[in-house]
N, C-alpha and C. Protein backbone atom coordinates (compact mmCIF):
# COMPACT_ATOMS: atom_id res chain seq x y z
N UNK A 1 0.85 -1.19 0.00
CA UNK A 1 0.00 0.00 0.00
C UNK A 1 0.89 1.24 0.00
N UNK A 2 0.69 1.97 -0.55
CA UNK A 2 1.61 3.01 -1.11
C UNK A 2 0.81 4.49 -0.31
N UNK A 3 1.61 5.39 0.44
CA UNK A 3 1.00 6.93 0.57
C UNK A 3 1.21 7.54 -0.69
N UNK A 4 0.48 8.54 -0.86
CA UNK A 4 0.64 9.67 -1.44
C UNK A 4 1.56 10.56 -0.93
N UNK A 5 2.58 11.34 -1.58
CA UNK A 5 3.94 12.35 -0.66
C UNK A 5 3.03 13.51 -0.89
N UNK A 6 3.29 14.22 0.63
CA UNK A 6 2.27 15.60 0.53
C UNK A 6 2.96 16.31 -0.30
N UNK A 7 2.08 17.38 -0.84
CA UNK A 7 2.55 18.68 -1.68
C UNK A 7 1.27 19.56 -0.91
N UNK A 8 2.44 20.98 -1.47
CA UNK A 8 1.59 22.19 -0.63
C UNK A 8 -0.25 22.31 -0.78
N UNK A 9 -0.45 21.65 -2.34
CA UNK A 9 -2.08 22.16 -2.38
C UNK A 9 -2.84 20.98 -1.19
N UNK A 10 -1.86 19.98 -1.13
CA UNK A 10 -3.08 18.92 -0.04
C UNK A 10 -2.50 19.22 1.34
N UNK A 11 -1.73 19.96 1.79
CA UNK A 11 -1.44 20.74 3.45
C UNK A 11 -2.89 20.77 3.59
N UNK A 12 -3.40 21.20 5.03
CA UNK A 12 -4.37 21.39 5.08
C UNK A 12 -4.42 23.44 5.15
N UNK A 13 -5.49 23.41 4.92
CA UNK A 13 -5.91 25.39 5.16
C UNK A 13 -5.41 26.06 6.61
N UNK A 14 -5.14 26.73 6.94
CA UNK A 14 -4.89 27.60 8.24
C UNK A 14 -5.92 27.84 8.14
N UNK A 15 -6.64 27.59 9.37
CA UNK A 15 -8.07 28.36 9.81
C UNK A 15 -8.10 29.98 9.68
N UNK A 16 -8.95 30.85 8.94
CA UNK A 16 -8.85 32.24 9.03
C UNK A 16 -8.76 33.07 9.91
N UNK A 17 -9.47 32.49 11.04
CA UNK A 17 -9.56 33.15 12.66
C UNK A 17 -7.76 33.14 13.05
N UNK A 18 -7.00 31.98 12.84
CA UNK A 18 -5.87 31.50 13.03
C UNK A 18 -5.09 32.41 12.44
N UNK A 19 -4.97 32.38 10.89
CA UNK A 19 -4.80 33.14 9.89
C UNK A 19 -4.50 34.59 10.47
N UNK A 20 -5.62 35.33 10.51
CA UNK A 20 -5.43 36.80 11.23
C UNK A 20 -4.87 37.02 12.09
N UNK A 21 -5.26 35.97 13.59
CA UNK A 21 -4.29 36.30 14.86
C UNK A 21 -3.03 36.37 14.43
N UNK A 22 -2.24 35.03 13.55
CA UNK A 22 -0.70 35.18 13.28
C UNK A 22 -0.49 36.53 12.70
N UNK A 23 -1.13 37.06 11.90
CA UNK A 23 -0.54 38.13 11.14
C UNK A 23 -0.41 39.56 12.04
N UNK A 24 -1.68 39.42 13.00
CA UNK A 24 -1.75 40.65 13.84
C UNK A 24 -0.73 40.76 15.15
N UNK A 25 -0.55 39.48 15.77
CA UNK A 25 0.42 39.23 16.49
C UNK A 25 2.00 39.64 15.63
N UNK A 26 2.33 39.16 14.51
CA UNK A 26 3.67 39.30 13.90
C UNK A 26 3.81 40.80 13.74
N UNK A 27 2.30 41.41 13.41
CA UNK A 27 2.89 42.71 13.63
C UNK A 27 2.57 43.70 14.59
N UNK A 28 2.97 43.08 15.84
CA UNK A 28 2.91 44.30 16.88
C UNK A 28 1.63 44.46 17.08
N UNK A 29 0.27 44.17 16.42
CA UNK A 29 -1.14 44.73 16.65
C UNK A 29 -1.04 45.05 18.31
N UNK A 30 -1.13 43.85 19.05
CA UNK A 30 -1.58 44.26 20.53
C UNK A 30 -0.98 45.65 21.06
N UNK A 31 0.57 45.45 20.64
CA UNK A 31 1.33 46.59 21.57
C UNK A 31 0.87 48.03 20.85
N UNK A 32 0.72 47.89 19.48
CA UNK A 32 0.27 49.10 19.14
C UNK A 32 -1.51 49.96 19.34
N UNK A 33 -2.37 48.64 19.87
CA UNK A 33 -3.58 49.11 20.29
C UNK A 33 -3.12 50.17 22.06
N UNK A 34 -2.73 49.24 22.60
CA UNK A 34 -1.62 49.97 23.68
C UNK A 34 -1.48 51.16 23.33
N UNK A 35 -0.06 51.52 22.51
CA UNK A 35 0.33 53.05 22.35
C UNK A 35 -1.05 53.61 21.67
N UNK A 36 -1.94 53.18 21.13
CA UNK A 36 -3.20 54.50 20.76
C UNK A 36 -3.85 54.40 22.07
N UNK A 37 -4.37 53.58 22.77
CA UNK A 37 -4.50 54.40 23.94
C UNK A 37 -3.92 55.34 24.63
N UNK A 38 -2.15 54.89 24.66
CA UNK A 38 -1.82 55.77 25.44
C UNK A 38 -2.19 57.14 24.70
N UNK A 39 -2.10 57.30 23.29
CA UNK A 39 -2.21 58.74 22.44
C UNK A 39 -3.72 59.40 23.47
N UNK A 40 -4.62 58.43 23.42
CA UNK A 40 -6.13 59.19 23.82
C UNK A 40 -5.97 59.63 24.95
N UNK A 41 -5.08 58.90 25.73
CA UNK A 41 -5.07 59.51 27.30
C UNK A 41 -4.28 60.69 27.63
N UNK A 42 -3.36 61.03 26.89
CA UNK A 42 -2.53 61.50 26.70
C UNK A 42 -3.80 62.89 25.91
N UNK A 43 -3.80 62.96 25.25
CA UNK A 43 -5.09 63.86 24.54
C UNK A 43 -5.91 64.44 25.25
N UNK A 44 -6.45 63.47 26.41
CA UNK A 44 -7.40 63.52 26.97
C UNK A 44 -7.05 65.02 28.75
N UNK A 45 -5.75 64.38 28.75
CA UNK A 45 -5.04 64.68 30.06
C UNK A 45 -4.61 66.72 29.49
N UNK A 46 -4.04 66.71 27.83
CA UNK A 46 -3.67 67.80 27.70
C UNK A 46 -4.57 68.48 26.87
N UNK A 47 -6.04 68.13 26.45
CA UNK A 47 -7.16 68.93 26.57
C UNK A 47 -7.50 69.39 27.54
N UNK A 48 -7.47 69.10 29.40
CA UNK A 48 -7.67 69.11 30.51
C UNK A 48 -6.69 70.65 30.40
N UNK A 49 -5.51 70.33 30.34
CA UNK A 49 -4.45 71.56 31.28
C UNK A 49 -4.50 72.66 29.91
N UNK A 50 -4.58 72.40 28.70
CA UNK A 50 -3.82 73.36 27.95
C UNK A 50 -5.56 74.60 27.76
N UNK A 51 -4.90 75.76 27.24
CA UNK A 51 -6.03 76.74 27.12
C UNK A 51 -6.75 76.39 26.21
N UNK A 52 -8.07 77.00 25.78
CA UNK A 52 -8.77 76.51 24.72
C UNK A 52 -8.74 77.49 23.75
N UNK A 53 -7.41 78.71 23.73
CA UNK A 53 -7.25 79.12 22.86
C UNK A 53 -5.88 79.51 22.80
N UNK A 54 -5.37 80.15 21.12
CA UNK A 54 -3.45 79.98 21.11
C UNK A 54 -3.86 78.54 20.68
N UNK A 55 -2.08 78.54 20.36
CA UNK A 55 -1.67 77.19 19.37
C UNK A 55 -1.90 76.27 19.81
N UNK A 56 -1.64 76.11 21.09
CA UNK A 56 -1.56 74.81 21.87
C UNK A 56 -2.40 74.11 21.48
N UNK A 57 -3.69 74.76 21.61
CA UNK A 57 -4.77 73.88 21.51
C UNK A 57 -4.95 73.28 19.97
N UNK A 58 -4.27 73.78 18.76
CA UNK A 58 -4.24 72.85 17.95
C UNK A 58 -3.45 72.46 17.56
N UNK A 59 -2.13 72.77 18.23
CA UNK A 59 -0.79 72.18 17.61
C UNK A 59 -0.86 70.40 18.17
N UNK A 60 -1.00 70.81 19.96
CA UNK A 60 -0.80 69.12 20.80
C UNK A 60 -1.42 68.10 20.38
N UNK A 61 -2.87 68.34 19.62
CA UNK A 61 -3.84 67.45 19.11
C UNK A 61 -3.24 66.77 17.88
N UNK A 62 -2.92 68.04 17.40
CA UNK A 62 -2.68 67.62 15.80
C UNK A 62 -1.39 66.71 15.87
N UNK A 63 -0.42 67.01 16.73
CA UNK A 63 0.88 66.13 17.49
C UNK A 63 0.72 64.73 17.55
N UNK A 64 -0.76 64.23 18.02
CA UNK A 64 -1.31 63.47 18.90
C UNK A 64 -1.52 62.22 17.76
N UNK A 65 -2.41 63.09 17.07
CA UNK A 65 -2.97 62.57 15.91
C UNK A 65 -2.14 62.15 14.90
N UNK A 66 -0.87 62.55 14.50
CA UNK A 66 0.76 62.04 13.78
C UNK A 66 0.96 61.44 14.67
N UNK A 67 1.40 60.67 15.97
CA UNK A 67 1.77 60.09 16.65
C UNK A 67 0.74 59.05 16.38
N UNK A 68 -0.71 59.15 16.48
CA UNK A 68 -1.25 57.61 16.07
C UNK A 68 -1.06 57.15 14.91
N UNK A 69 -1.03 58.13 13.78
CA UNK A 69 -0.92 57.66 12.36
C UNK A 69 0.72 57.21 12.20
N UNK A 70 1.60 57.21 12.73
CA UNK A 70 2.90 57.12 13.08
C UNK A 70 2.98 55.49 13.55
N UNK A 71 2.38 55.48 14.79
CA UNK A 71 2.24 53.96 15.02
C UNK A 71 1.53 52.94 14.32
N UNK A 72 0.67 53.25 13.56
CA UNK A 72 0.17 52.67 12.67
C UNK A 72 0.88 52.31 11.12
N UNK A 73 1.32 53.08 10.75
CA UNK A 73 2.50 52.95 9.46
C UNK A 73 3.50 52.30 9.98
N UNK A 74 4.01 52.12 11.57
CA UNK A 74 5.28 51.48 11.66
C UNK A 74 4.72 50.49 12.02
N UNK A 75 3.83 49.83 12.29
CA UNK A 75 3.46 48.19 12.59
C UNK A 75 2.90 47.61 11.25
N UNK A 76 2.95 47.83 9.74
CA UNK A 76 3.05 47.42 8.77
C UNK A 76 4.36 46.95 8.26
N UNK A 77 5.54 47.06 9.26
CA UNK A 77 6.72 46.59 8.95
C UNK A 77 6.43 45.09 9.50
N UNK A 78 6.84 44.35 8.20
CA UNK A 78 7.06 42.30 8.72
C UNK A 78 8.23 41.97 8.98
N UNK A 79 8.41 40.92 9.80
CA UNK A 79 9.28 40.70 10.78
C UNK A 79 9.75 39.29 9.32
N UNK A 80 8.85 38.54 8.20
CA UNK A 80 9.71 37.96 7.66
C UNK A 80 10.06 38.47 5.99
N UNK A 81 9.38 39.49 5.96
CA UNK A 81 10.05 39.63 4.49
C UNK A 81 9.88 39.13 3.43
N UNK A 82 10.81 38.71 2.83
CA UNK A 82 10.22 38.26 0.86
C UNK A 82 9.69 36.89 1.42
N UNK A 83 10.04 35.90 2.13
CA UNK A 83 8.98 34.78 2.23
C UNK A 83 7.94 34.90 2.26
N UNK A 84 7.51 35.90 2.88
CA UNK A 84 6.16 36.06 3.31
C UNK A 84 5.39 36.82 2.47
N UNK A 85 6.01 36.99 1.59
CA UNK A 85 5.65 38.05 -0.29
C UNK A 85 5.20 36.51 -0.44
N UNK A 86 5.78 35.47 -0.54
CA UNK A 86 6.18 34.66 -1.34
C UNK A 86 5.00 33.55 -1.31
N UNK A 87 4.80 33.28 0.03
CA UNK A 87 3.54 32.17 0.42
C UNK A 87 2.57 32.81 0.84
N UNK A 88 2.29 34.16 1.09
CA UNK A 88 1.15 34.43 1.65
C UNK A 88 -0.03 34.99 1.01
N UNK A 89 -0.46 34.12 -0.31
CA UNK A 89 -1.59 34.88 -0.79
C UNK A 89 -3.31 35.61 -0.23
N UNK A 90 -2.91 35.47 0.98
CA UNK A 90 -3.92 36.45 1.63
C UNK A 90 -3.52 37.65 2.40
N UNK A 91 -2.33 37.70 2.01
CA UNK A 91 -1.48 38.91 2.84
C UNK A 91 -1.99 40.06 2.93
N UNK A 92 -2.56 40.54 1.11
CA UNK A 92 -2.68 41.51 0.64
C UNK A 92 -4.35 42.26 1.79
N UNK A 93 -5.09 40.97 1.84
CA UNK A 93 -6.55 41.31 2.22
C UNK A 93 -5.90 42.03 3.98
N UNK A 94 -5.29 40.98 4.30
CA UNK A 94 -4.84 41.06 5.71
C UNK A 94 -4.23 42.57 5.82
N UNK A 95 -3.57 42.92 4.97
CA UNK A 95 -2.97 44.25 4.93
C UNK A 95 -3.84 45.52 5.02
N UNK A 96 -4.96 45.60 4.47
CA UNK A 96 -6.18 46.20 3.91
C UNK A 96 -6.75 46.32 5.10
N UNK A 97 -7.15 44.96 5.69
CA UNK A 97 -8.24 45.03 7.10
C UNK A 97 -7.53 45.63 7.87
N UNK A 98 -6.51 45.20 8.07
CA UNK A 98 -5.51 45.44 9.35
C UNK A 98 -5.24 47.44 9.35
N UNK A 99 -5.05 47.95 8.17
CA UNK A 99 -4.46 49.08 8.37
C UNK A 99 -5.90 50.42 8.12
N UNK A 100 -7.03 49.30 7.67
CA UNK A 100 -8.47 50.37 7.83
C UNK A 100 -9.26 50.06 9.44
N UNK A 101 -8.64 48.92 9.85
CA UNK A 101 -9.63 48.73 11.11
C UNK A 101 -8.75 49.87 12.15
N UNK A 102 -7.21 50.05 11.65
CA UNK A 102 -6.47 50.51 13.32
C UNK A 102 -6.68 52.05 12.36
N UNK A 103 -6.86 52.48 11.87
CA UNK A 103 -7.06 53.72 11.54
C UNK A 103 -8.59 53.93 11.81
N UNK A 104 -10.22 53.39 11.62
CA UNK A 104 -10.68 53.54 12.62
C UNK A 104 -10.87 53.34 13.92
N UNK A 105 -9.94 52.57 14.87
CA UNK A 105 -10.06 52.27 16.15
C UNK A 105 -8.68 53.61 17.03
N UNK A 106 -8.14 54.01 16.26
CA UNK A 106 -7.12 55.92 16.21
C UNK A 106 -8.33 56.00 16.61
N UNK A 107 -9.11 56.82 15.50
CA UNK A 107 -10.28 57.76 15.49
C UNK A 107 -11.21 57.67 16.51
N UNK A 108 -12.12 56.01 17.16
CA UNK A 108 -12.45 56.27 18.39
C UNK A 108 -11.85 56.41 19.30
N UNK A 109 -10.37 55.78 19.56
CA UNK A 109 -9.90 56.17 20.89
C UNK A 109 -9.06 57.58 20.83
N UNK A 110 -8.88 58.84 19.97
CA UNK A 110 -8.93 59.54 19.92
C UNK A 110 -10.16 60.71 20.73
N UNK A 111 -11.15 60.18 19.34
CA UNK A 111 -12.63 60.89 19.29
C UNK A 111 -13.21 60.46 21.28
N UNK A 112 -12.35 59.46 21.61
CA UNK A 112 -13.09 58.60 23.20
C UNK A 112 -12.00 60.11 24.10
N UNK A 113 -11.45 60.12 24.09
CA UNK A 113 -10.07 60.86 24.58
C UNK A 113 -10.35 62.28 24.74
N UNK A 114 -10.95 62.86 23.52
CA UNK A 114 -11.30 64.36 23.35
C UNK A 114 -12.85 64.22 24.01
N UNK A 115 -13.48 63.34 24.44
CA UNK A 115 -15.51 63.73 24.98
C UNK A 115 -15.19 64.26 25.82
N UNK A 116 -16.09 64.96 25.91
CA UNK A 116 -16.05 66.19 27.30
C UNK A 116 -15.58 67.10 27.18
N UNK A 117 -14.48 67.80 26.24
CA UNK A 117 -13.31 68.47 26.62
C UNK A 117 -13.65 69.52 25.22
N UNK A 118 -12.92 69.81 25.15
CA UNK A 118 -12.68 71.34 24.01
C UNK A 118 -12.16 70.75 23.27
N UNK A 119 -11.99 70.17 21.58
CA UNK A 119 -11.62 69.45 21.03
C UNK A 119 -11.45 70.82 19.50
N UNK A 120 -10.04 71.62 19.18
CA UNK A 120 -10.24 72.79 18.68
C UNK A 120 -10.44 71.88 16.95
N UNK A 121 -11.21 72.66 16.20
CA UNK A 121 -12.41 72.07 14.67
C UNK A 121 -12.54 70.79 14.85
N UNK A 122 -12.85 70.26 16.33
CA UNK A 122 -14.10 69.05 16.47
C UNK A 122 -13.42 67.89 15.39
N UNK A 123 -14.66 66.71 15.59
CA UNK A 123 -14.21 65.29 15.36
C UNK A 123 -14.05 65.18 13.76
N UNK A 124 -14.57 66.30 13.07
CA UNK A 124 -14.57 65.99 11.59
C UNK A 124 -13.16 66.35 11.04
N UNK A 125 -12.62 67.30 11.74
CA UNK A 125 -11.50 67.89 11.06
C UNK A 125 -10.34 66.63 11.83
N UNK A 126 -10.85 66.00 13.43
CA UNK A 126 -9.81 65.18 13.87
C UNK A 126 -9.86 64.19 12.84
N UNK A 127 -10.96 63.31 11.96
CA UNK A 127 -11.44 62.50 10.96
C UNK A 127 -10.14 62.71 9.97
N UNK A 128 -10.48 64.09 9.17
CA UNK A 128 -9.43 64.45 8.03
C UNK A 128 -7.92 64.35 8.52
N UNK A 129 -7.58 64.90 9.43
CA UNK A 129 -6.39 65.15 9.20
C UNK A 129 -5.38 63.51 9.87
N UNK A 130 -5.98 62.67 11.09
CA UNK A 130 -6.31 61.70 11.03
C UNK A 130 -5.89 60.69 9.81
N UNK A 131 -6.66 60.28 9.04
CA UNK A 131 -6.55 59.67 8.21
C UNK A 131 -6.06 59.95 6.76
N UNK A 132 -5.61 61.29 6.49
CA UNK A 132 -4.46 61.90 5.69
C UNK A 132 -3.28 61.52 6.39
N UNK A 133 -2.92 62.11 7.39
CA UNK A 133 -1.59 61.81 8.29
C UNK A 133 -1.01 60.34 7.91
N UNK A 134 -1.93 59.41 8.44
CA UNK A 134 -1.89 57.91 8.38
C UNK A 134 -1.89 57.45 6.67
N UNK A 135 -2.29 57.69 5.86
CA UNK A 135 -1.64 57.59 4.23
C UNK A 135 -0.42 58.22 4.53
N UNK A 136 0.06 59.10 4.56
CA UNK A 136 1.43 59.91 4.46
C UNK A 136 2.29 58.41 5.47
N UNK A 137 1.99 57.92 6.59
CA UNK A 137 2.80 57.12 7.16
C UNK A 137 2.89 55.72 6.22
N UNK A 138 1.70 55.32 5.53
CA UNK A 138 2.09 54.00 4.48
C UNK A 138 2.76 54.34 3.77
N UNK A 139 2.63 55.50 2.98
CA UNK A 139 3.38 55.86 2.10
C UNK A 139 5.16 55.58 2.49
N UNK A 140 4.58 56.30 3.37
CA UNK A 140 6.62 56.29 3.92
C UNK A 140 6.93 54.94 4.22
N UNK A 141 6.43 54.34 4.82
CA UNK A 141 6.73 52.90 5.26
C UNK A 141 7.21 51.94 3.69
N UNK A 142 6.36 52.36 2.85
CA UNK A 142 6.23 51.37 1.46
C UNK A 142 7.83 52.03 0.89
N UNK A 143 8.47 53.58 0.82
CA UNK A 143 9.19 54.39 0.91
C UNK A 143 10.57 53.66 1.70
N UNK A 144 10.55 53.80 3.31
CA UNK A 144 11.68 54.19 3.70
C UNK A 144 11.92 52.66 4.44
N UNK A 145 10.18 52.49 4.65
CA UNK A 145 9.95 50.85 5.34
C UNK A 145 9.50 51.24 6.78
N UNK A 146 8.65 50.45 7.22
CA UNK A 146 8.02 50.80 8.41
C UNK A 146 8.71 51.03 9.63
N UNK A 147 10.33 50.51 9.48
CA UNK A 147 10.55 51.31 11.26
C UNK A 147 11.06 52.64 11.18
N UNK A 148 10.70 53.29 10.07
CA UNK A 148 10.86 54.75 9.48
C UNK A 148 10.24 55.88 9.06
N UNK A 149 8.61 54.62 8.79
CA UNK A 149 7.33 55.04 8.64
C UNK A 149 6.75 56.56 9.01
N UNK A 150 7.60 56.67 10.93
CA UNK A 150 6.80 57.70 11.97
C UNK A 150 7.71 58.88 11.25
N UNK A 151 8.89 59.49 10.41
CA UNK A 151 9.27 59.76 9.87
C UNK A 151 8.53 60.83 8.81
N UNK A 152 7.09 59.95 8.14
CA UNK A 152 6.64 60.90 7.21
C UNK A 152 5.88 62.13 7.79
N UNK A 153 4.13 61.30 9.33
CA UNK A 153 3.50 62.08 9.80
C UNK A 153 4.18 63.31 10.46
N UNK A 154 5.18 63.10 11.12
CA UNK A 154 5.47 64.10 12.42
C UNK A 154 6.53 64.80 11.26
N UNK A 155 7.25 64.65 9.94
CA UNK A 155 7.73 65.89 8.99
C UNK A 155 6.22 66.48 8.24
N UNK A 156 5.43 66.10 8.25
CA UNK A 156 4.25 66.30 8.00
C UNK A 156 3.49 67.54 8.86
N UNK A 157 3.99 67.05 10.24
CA UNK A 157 2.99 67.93 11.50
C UNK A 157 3.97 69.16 11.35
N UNK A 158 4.92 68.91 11.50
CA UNK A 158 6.37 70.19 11.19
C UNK A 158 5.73 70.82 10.40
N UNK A 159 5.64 70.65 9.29
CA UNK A 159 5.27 71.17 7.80
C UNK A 159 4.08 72.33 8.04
N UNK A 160 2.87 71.24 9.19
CA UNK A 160 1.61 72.22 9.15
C UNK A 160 1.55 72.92 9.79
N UNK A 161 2.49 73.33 11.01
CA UNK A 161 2.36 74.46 11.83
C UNK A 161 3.40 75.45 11.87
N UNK A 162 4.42 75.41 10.87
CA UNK A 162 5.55 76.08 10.97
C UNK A 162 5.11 77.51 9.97
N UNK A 163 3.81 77.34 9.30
CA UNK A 163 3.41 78.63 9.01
C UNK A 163 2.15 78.70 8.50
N UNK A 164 1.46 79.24 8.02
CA UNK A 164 -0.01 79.64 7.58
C UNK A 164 -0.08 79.06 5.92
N UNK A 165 -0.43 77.75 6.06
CA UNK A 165 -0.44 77.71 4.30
C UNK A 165 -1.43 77.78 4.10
N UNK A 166 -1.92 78.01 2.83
CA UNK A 166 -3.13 78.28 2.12
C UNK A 166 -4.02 76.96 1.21
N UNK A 167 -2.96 76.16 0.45
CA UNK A 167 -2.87 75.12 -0.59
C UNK A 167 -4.07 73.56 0.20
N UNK A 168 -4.82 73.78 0.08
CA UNK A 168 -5.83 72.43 0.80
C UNK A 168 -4.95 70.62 1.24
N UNK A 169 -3.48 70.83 0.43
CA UNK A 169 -2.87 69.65 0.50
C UNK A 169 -2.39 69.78 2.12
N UNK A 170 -2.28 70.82 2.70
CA UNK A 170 -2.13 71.19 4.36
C UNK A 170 -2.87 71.15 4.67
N UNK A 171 -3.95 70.23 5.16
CA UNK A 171 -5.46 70.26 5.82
C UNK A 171 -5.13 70.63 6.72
N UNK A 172 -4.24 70.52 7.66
CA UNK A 172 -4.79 71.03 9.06
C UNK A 172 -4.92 71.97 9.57
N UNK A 173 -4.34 73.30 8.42
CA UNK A 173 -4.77 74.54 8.48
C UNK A 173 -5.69 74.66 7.56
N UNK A 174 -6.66 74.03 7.79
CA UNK A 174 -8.10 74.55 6.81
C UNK A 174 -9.18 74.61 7.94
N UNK A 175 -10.24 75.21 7.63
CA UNK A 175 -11.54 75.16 8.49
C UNK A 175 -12.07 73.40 8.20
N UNK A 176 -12.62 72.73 9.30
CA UNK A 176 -13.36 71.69 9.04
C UNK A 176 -13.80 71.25 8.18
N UNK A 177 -14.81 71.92 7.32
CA UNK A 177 -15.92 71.84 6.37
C UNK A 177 -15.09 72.19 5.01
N UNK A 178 -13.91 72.22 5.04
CA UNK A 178 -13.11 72.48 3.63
C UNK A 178 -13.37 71.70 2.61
N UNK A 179 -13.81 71.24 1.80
CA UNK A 179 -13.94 70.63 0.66
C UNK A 179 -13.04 70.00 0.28
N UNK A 180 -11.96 70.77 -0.37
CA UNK A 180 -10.44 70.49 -0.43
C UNK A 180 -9.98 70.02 -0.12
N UNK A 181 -9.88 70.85 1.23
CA UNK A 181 -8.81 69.96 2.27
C UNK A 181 -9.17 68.56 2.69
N UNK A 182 -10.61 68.05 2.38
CA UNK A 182 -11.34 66.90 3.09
C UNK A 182 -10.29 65.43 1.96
N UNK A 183 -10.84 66.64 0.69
CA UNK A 183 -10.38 65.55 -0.65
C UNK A 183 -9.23 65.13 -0.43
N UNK A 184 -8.26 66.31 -0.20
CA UNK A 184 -6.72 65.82 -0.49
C UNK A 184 -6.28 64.69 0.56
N UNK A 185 -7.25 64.95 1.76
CA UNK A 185 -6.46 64.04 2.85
C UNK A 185 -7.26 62.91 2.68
N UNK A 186 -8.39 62.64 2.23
CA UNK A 186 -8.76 61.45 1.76
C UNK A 186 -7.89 60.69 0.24
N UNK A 187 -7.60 61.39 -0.67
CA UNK A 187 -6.85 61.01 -1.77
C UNK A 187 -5.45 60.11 -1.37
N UNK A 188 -4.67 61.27 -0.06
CA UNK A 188 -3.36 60.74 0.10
C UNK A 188 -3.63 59.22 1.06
N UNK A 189 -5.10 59.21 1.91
CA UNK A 189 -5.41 58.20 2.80
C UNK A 189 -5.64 56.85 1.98
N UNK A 190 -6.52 56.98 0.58
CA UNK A 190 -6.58 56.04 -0.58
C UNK A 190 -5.22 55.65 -0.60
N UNK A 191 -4.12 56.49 -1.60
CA UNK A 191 -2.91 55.94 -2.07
C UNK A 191 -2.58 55.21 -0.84
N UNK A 192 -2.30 55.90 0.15
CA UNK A 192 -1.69 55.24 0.72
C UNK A 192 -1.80 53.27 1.34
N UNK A 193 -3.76 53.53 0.94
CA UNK A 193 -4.21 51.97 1.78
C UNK A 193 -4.00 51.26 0.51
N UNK A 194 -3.80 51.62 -1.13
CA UNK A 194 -3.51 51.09 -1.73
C UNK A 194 -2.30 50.25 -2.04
N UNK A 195 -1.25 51.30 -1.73
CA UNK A 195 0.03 51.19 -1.94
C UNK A 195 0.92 50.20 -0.59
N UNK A 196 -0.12 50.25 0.67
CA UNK A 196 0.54 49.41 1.86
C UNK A 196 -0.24 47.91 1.26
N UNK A 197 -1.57 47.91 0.55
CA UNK A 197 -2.44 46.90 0.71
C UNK A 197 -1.68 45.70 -0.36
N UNK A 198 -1.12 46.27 -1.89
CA UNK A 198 -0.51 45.72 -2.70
C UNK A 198 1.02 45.51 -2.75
N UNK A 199 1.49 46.39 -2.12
CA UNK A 199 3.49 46.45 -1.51
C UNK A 199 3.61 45.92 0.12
N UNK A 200 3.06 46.49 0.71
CA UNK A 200 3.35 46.80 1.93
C UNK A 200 4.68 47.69 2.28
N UNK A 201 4.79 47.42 3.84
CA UNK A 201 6.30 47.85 3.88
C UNK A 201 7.38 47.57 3.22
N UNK A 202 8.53 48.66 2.67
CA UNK A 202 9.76 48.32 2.17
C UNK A 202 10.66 47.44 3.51
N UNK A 203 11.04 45.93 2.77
CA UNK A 203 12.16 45.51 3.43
C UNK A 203 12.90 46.36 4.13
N UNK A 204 13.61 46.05 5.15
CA UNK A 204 15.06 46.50 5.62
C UNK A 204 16.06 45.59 5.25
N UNK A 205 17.43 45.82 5.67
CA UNK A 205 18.23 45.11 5.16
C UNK A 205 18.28 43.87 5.90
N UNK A 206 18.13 43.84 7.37
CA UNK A 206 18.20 43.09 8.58
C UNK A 206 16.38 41.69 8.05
N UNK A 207 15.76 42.09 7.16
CA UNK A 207 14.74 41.10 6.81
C UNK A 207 14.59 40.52 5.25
């Protein structure tokens, strides 16, 4: 009586539930749900002390808000690299869920962080600039590679408060209800879930 020698199509399936945990575990998910809390509390603590008018009040937020989109672009870095280009044809989906679910779960524990408090152009403009920021961090990650990622938002936050721009591609000096400014930071938030969802992070040399 003779076996059959396995080959990869008769392995059996990784369960999907299975599937996801490995991928979210490999990349940091838990520790980085962690640091966005800490961002909300942190938000939460210097909506409390700072004035509700002057920069402060929209520079620290907007700080806050590159710092989540920051952690989020750097936990798209994989710990194995071209193998994992190589066998993982569900990577791409995994990439997609993974980097639209923690960019809305920013936004509530942000949006959870600012209730109660003086929150300067409110949850829509935290929405835009938010999830512009966080494209600018895939971008960089796909760019420089994700432990470099935090790199794009916070030259980004530099960028928006170091003077009065006019151009809508600076949302965070726009009024809320900007049109423009809504588009551009949604456009760069697209490329970016595109470009992490089909590349991901650029290798380092060390993977």
């Amino acid at each position: 009586m003779t076996t059959a020698a396995t080959t990869p199509s008769s392995r059996p399936a990784v369960p999907p539930t299975r599937l996801v945990r490995l991928h979210l575990v490999s990349r940091g998910i838990p520790a980085c749900l962690l640091a966005l809390a800490g961002c909300a509390v942190t938000l939460r603590i210097a909506l409390h002390w700072i004035p509700r008018s002057g920069p402060g009040a929209r520079q620290l937020p907007l700080l806050l808000e590159a710092a989540a989109a920051a952690i989020i672009g750097v936990v798209t870095r994989s710990p194995f690299g071209e193998p994992e280009r190589a066998t993982g044809r569900w990577l791409p989906v995994l990439r997609l869920g993974a980097g639209v679910a923690l960019t809305a779960l920013a936004f509530g524990a942000l949006a959870a962080g600012s209730a109660a408090a003086h929150l300067d152009y409110g949850y829509l403009a935290l929405l835009r600039d938010l999830a512009g920021m966080t494209g600018i961090a895939l971008l960089a990650a796909a760019v420089v590679g994700g432990s470099m990622a935090w790199l794009g938002p916070l030259a980004y936050w530099a960028l928006a408060i170091s003077r009065d721009w006019t151009t809508p591609w600076v949302w965070p000096g726009r009024p809320p209800h900007d049109l423009g400014a809504a588009l551009c930071a949604a456009l760069v938030f697209a490329a970016g879930t595109v470009v992490s969802t089909v590349r991901g992070a650029r290798d380092s040399v060390g993977e």
